[in-house]
C-alpha atoms as a PDB file:
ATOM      1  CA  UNK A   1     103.040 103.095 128.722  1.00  0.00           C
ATOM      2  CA  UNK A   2     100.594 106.160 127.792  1.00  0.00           C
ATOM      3  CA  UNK A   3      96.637 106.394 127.802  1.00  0.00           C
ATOM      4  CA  UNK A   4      95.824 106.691 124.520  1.00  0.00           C
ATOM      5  CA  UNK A   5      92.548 107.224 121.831  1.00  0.00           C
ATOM      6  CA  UNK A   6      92.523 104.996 118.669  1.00  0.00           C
ATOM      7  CA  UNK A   7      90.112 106.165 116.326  1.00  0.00           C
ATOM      8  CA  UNK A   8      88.956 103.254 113.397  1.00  0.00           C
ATOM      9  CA  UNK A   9      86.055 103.014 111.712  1.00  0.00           C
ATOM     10  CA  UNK A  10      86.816  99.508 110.296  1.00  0.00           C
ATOM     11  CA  UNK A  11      85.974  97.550 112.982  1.00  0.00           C
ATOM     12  CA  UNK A  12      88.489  94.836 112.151  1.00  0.00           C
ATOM     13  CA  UNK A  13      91.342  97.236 111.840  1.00  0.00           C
ATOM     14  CA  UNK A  14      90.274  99.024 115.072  1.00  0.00           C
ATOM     15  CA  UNK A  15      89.706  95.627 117.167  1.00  0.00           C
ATOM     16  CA  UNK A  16      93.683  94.738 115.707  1.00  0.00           C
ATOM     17  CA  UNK A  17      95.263  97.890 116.934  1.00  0.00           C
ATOM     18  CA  UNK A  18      93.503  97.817 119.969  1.00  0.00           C
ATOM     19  CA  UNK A  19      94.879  94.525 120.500  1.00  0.00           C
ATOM     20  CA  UNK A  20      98.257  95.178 119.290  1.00  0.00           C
ATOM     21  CA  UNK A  21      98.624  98.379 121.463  1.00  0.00           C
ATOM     22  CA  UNK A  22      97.192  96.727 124.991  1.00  0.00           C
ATOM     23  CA  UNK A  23      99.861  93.743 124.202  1.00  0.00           C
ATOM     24  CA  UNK A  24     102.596  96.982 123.762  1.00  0.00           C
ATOM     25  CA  UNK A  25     101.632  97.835 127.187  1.00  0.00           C
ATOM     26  CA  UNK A  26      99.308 100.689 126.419  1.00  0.00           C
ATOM     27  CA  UNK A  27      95.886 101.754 128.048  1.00  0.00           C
ATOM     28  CA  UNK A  28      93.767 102.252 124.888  1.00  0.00           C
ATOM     29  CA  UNK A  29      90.480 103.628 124.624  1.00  0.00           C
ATOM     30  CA  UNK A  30      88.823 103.217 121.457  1.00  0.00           C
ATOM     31  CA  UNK A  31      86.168 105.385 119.157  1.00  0.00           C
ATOM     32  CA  UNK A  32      84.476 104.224 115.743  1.00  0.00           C
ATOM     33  CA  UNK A  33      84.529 107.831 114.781  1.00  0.00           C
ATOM     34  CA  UNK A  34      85.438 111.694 115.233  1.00  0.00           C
ATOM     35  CA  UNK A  35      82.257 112.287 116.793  1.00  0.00           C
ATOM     36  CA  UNK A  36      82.759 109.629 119.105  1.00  0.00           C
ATOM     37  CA  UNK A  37      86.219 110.868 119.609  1.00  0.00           C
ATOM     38  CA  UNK A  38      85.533 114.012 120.291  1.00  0.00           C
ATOM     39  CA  UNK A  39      82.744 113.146 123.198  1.00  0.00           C
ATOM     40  CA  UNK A  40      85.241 110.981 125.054  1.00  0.00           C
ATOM     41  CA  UNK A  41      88.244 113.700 124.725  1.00  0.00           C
ATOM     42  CA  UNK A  42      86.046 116.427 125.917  1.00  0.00           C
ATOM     43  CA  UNK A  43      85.236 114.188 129.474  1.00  0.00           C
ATOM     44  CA  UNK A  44      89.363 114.650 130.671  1.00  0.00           C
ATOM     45  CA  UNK A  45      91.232 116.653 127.442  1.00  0.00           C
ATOM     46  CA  UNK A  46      94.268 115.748 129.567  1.00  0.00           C
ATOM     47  CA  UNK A  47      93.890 112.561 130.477  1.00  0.00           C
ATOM     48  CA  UNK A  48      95.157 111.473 127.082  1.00  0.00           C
ATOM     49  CA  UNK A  49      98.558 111.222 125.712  1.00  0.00           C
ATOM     50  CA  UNK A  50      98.497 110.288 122.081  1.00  0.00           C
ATOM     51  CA  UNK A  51      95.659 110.440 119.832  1.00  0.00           C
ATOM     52  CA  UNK A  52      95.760 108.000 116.848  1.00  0.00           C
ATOM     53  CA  UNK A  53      93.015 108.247 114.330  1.00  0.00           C
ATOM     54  CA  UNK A  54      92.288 107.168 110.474  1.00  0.00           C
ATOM     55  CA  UNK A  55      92.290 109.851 108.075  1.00  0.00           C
ATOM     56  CA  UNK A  56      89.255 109.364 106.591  1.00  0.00           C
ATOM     57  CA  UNK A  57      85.909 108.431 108.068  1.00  0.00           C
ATOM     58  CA  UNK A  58      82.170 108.897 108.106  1.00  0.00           C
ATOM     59  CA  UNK A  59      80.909 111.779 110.139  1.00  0.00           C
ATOM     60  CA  UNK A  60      84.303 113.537 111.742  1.00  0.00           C
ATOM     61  CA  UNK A  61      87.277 112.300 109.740  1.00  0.00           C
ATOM     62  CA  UNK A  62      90.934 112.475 111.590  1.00  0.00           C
ATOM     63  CA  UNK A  63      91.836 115.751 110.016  1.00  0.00           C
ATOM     64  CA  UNK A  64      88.484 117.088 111.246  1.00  0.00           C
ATOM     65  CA  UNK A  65      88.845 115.740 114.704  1.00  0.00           C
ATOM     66  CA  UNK A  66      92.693 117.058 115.082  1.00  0.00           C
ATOM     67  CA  UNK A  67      91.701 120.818 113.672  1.00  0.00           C
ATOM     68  CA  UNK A  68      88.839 121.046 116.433  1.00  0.00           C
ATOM     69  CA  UNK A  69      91.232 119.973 119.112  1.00  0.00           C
ATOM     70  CA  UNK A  70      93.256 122.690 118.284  1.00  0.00           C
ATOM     71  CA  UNK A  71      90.763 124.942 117.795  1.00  0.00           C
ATOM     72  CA  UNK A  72      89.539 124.332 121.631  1.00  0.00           C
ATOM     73  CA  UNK A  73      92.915 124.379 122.923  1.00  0.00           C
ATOM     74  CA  UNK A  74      93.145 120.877 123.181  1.00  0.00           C
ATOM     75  CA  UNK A  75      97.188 120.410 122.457  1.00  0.00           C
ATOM     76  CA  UNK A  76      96.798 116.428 122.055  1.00  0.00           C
ATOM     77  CA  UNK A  77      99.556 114.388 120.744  1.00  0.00           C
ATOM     78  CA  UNK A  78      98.192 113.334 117.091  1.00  0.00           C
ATOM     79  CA  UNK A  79      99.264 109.896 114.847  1.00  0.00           C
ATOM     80  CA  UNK A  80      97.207 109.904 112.104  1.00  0.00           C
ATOM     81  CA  UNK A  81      96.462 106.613 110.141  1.00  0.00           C
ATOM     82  CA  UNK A  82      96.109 106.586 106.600  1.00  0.00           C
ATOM     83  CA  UNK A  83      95.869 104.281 103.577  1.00  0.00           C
ATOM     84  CA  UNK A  84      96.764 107.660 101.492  1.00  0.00           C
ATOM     85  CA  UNK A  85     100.060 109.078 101.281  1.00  0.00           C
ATOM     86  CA  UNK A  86     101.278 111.664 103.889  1.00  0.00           C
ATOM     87  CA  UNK A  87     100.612 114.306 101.578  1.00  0.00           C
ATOM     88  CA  UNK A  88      97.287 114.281 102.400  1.00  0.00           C
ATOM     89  CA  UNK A  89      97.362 115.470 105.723  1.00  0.00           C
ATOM     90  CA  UNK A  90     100.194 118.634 104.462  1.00  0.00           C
ATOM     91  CA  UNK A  91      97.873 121.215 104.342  1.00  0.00           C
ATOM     92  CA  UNK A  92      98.107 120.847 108.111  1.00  0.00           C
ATOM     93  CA  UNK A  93     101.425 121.750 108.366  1.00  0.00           C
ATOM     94  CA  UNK A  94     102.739 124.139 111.221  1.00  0.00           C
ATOM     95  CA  UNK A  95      99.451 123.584 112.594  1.00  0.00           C
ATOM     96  CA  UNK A  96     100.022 121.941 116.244  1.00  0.00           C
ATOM     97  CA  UNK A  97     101.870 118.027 116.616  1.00  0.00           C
ATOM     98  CA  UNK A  98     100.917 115.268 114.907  1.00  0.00           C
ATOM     99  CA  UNK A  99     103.238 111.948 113.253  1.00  0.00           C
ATOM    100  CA  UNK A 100     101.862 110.085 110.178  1.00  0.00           C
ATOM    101  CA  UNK A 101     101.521 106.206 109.983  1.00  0.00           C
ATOM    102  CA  UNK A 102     101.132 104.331 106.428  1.00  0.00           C
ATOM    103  CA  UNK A 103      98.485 101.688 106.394  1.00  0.00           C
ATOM    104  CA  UNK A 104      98.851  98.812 106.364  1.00  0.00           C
ATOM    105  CA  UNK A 105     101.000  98.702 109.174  1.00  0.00           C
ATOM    106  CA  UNK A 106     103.039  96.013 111.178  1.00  0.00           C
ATOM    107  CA  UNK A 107     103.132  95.977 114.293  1.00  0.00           C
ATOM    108  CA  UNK A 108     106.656  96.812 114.132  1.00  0.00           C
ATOM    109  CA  UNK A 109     106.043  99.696 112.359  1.00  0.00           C
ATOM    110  CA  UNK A 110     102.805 100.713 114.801  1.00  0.00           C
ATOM    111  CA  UNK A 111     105.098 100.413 117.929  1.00  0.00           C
ATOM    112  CA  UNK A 112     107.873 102.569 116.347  1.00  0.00           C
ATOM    113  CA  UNK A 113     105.354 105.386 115.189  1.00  0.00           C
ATOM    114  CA  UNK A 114     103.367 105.211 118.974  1.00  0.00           C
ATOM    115  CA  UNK A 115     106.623 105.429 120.538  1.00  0.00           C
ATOM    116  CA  UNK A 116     108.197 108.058 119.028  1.00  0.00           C
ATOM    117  CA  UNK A 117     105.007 110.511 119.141  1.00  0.00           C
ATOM    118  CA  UNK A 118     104.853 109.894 122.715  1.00  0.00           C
ATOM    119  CA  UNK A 119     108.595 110.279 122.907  1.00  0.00           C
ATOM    120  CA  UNK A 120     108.421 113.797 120.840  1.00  0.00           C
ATOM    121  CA  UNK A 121     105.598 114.776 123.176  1.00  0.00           C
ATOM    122  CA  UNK A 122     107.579 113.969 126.224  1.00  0.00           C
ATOM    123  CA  UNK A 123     111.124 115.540 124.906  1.00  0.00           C
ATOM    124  CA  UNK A 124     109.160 119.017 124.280  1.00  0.00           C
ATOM    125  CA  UNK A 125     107.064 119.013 128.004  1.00  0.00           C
END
């Protein structure tokens, strides 16, 4: 269980995760964007417990999105998405919490990621 923020742009990708996730027993919200992201984060910064968001995108990517939470404070569990390898999100390193997910996932392989970021999160509260 956890209320958490799935940021796609690929519609088809985002609709499947959603899906997946609410069938894992999660409350997800969902955002097509960083922008987007960003407005519904800012209405309750708390009220969410993992953030999961693609990489890259138009507008407000996922590395752009997780440095301005941080930035305003906003210490949000972070699983970013990505279709490139980890590496591209090192130069984040030592830079707040955040878990890495290889696309394409399973669902397997979503449930063990989600899980353990909101385990990680809960073990250091």
């Amino acid at each position: 269980e956890g209320r958490l923020l799935l940021v796609e742009d690929d519609e088809r990708l985002r609709k499947a995760a959603e899906r997946a996730l609410t069938r894992l027993g999660y409350d997800v919200t969902t955002a097509e964007d960083g922008v987007a992201a960003l407005e519904r984060i800012a209405t309750d910064p708390s009220a969410w417990d993992l953030v999961i968001s693609d990489l890259v995108m138009p507008r407000m990517g996922g590395d752009e999105l997780y440095e301005t939470l941080q930035e305003r404070g906003w210490s949000i569990p972070f699983l970013f998405m990505s279709g490139h390898p980890p590496e591209a999100v090192s130069g984040m390193a030592g830079r707040g919490s955040y878990a890495f997910l290889e696309k394409p996932w399973t669902l397997e392989t979503l449930r063990r990621r989600v899980g353990d970021a909101l385990d990680a999160e809960r073990r250091s509260a």
